[in-house]
N, C-alpha and C. Protein backbone atom coordinates (compact mmCIF):
# COMPACT_ATOMS: atom_id res chain seq x y z
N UNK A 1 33.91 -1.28 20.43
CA UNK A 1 32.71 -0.75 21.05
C UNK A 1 32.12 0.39 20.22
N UNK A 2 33.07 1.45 19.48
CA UNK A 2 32.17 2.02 18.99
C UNK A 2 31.71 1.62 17.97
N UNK A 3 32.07 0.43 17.15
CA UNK A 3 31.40 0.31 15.77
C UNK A 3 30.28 -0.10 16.11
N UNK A 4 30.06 -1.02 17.44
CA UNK A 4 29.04 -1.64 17.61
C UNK A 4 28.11 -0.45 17.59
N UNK A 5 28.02 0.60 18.45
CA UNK A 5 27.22 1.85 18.90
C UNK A 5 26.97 2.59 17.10
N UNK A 6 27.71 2.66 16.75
CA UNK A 6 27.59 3.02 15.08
C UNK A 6 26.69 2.15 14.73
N UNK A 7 27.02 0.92 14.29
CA UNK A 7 25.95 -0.06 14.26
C UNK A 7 24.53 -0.15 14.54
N UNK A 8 24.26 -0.09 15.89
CA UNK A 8 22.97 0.10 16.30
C UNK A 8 22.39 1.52 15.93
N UNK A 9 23.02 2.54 15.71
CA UNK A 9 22.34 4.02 15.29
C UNK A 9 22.18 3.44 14.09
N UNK A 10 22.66 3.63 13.45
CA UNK A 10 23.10 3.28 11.66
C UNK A 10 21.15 2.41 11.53
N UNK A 11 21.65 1.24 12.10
CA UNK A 11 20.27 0.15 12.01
C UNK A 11 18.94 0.86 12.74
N UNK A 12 18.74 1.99 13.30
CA UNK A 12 17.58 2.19 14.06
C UNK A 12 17.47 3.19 13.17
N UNK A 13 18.11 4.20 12.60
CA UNK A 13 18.16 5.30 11.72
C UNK A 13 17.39 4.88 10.36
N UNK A 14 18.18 4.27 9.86
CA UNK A 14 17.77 4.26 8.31
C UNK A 14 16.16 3.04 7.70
N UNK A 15 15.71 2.16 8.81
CA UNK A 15 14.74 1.90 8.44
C UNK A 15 13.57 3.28 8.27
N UNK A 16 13.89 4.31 9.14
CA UNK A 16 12.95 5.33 9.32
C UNK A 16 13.44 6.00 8.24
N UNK A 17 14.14 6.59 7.36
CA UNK A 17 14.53 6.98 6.46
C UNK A 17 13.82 6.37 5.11
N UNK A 18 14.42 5.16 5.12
CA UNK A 18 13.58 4.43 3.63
C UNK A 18 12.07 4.00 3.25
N UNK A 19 11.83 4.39 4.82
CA UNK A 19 10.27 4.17 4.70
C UNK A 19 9.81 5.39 3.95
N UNK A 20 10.15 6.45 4.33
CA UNK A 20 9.24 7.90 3.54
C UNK A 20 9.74 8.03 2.02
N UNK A 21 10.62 7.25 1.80
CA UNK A 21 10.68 7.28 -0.10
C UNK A 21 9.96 5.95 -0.91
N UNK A 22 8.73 6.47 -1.32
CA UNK A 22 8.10 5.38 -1.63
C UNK A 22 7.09 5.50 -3.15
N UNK A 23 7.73 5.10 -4.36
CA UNK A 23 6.96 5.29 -5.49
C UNK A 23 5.81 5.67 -5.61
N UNK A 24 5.64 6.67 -6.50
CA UNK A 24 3.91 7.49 -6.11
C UNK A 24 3.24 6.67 -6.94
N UNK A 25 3.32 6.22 -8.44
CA UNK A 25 2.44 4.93 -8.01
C UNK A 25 1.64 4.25 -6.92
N UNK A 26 2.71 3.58 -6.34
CA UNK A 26 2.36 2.48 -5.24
C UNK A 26 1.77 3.13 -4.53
N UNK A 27 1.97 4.60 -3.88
CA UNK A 27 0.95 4.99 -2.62
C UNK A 27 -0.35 5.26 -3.44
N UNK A 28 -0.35 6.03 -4.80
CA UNK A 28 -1.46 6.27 -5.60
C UNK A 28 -2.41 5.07 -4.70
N UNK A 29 -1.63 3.88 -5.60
CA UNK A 29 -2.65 2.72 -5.38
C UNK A 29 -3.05 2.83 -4.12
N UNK A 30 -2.53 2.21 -2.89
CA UNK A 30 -3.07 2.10 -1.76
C UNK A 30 -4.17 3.40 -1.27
N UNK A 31 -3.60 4.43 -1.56
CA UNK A 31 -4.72 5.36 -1.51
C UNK A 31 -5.92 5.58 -1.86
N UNK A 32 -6.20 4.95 -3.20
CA UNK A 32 -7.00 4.80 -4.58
C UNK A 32 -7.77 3.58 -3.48
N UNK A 33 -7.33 2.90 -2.93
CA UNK A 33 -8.33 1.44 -2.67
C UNK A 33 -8.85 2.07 -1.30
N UNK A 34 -8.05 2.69 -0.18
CA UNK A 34 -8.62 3.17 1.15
C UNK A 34 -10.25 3.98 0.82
N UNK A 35 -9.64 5.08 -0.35
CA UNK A 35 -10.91 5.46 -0.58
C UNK A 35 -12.33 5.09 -1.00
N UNK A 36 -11.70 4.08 -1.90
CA UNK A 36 -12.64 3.09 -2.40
C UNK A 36 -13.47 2.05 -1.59
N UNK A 37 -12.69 2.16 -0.11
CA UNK A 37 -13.15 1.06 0.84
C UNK A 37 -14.25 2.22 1.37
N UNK A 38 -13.91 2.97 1.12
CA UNK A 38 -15.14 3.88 2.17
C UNK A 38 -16.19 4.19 0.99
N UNK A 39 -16.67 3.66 -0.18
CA UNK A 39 -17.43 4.14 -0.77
C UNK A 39 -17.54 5.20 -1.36
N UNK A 40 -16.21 5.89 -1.85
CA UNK A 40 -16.25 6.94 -2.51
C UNK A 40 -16.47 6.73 -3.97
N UNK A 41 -17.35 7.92 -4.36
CA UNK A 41 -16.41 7.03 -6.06
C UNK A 41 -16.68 8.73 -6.58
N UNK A 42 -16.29 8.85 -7.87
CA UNK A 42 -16.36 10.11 -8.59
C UNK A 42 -15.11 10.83 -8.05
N UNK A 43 -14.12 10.27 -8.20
CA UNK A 43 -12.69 11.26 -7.94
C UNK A 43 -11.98 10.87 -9.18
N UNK A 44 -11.02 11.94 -8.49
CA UNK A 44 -9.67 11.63 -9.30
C UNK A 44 -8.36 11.92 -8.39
N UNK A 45 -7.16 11.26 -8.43
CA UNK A 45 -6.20 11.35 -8.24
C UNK A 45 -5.04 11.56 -8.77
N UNK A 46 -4.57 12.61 -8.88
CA UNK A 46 -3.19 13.27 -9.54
C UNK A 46 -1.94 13.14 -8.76
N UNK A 47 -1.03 13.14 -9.43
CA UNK A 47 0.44 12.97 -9.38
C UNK A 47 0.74 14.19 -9.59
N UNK A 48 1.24 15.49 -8.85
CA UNK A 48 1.94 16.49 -9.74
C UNK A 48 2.98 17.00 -8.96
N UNK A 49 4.14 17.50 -9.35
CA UNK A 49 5.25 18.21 -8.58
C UNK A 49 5.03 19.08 -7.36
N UNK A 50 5.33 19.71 -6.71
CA UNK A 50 4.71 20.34 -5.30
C UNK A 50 4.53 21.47 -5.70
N UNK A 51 5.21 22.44 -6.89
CA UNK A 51 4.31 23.78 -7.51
C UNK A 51 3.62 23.99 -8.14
N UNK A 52 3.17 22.77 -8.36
CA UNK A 52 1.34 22.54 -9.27
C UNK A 52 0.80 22.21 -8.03
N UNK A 53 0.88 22.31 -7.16
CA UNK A 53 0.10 21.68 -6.17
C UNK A 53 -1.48 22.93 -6.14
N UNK A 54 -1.24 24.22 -5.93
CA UNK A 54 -2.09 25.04 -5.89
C UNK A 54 -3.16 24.40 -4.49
N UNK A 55 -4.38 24.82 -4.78
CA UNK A 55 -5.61 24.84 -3.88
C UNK A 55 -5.97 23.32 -3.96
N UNK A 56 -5.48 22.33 -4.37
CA UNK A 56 -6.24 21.06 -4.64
C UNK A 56 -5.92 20.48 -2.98
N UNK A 57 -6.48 19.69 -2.57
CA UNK A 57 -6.43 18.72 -1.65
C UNK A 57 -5.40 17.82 -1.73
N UNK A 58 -4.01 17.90 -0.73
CA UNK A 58 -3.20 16.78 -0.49
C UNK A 58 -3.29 15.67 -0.16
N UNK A 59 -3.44 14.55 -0.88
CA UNK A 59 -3.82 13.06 0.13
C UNK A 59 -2.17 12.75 0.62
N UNK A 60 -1.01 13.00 -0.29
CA UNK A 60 0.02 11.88 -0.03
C UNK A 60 1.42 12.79 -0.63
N UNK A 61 2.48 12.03 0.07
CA UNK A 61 3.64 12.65 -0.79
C UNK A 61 4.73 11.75 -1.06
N UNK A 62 5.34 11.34 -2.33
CA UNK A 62 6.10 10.81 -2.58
C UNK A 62 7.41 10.95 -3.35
N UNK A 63 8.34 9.85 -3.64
CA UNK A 63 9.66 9.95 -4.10
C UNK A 63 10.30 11.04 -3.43
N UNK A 64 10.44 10.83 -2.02
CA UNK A 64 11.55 11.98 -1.35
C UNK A 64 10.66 13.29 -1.14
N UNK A 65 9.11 13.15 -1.27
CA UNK A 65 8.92 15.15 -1.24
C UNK A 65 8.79 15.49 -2.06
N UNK A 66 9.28 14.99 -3.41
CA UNK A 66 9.53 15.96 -4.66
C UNK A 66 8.04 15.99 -5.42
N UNK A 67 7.28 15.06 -4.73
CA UNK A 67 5.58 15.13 -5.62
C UNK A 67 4.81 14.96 -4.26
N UNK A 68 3.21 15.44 -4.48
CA UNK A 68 1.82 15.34 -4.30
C UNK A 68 1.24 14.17 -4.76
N UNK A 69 0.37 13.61 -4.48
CA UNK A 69 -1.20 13.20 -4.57
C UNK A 69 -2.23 14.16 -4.20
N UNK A 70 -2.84 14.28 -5.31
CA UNK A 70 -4.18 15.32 -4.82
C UNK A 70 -4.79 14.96 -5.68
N UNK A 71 -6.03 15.27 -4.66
CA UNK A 71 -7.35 14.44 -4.83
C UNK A 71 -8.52 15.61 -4.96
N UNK A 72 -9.35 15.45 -6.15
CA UNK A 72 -10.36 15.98 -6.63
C UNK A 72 -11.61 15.33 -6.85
N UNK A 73 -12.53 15.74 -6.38
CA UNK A 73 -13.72 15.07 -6.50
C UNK A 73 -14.32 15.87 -8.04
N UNK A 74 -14.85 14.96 -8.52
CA UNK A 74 -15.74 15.62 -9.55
C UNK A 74 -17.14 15.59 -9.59
């Protein structure tokens, strides 16, 4: 009985876990097209560590936290 109860935590736990580590690439992209669906154009989107982050606009965060997406219009 308890492995089973281990089991079911274990399995309800860690899908929520592996979802928030997700190549900044890949969100780049999806991000890059949402905006694009709304007719934006004249940006840019950066990749940078979270102490370059400064005053820029956060869209996204990836690989664990350890980076930004920020987004600059030009």
């Amino acid at each position: 009985m308890k492995r089973l109860s281990l089991f079911v935590v274990l399995a309800l736990a860690l899908p929520g876990v592996w979802a928030q580590v997700k190549p900044c690439e890949e969100l780049k992209a999806e991000i890059a097209a949402k905006i694009d669906a709304n007719g934006v154009t004249n940006y840019t989107l950066e990749i940078v560590p979270n102490e370059e982050v400064g005053d820029r606009k956060v869209v996204g965060s990836c690989e664990g936290g350890t980076k930004k997406i920020v987004y600059v219009r030009n």
